[in-house]
Protein backbone atom coordinates (compact mmCIF):
# COMPACT_ATOMS: atom_id res chain seq x y z
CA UNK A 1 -13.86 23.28 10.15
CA UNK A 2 -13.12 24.00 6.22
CA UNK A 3 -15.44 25.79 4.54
CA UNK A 4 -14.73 23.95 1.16
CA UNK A 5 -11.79 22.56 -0.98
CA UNK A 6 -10.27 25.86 -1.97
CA UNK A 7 -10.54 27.49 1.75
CA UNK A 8 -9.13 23.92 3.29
CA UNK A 9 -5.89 24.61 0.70
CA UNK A 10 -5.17 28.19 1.70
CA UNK A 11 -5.83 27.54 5.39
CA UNK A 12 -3.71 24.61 5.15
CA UNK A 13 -0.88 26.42 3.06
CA UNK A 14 -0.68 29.52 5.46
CA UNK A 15 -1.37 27.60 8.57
CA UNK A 16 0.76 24.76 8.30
CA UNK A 17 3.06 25.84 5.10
CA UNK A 18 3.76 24.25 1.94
CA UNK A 19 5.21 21.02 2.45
CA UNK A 20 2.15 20.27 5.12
CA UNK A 21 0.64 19.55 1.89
CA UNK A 22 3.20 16.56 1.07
CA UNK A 23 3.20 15.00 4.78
CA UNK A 24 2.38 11.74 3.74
CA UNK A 25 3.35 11.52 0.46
CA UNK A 26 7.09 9.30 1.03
CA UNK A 27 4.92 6.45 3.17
CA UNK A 28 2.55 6.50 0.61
CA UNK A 29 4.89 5.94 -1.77
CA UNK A 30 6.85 3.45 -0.16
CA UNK A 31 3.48 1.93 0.53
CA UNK A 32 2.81 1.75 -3.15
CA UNK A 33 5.70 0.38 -4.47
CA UNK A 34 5.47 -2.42 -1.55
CA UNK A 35 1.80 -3.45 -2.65
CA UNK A 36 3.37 -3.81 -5.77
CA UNK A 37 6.76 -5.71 -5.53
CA UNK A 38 4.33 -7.90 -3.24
CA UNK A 39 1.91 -8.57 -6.12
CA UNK A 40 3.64 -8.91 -9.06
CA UNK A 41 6.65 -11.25 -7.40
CA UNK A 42 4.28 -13.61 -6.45
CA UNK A 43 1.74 -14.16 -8.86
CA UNK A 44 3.32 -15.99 -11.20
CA UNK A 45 5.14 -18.18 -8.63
CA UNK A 46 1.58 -19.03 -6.81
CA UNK A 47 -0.16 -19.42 -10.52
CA UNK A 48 2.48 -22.34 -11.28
CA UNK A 49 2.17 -23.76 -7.54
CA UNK A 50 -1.55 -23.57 -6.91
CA UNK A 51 -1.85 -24.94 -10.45
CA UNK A 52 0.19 -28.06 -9.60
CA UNK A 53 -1.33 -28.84 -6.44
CA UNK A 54 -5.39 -28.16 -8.40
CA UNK A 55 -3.64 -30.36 -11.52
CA UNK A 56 -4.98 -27.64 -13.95
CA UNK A 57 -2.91 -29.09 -17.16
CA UNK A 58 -2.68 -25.02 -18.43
CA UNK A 59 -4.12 -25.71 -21.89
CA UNK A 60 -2.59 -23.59 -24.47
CA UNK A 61 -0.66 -21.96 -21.78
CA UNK A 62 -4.01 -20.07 -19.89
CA UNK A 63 -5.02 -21.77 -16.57
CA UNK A 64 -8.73 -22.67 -15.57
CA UNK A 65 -10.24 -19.92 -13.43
CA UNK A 66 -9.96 -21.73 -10.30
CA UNK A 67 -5.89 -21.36 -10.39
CA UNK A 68 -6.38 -17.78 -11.76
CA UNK A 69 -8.84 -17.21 -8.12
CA UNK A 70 -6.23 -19.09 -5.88
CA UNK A 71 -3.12 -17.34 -7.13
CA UNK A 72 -4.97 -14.09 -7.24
CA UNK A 73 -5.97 -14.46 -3.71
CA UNK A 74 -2.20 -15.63 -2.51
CA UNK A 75 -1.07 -12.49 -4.69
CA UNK A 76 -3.49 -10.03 -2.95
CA UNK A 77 -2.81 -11.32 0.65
CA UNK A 78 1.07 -11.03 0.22
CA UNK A 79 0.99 -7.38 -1.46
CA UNK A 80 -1.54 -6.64 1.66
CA UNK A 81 1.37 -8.30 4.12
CA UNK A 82 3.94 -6.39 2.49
CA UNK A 83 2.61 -3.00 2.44
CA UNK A 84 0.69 -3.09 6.09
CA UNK A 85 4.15 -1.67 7.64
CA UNK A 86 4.00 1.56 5.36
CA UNK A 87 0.60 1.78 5.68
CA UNK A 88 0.87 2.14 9.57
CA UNK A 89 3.99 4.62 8.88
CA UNK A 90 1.40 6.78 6.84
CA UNK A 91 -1.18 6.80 9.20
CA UNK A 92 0.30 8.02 11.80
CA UNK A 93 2.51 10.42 9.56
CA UNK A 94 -0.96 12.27 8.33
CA UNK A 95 -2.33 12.11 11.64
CA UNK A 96 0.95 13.89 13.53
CA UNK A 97 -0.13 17.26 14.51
CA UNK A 98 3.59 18.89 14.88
CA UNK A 99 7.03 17.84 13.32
CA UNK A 100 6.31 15.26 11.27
CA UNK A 101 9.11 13.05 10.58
CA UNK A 102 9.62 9.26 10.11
CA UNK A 103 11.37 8.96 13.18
CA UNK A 104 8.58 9.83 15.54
CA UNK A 105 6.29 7.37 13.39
CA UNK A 106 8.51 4.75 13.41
CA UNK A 107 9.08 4.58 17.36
CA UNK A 108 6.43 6.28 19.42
CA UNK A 109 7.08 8.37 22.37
CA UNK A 110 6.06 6.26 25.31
């Protein structure tokens, strides 16, 4: 066990080396950007079709608040769909214990 932050980065660091430090960090990214692209394609798209089909006129161009909860919930659940992949890539990335590459992620040893 780790006594505390600073003896959890030098055990780390001389145990494991530098980029043991970094592991995760390309899965998180591409986890990121995922959540993202996921989110800000379709908001707009399920603002204008959840606002048709809840015939919210959009007065001076702001919908009511029930299109702005329905699109925001069709927004959410895509960026979740989208980024569950590199989520699960992460995971199991962070929780490798030797050579850690996206390969061994990716397809399991059976």
């Amino acid at each position: 066990n780790y006594k505390n932050v600073v003896n959890t980065f030098v055990r780390v660091t001389t145990e494991e080396g530098v980029g043991s430090l970094y592991k995760g960090m390309i899965p998180n990214i591409l986890r990121g950007m995922a959540m993202n692209v996921g989110m800000l394609a379709c908001y707009d798209q399920a603002k204008e079709v959840s606002g048709n089909l809840l015939g919210d006129p959009f007065e001076d161009g702001q919908p009511r608040l029930t299109t702005k909860l329905a699109s925001s919930a069709i927004a959410g659940f895509t960026a979740a769909l989208f980024s569950i992949p590199f989520d699960l890539m992460k995971s199991r990335l962070m929780n490798m214990r030797k050579d850690p590459s996206l390969e061994k992620c990716l397809i399991p040893e059976l």
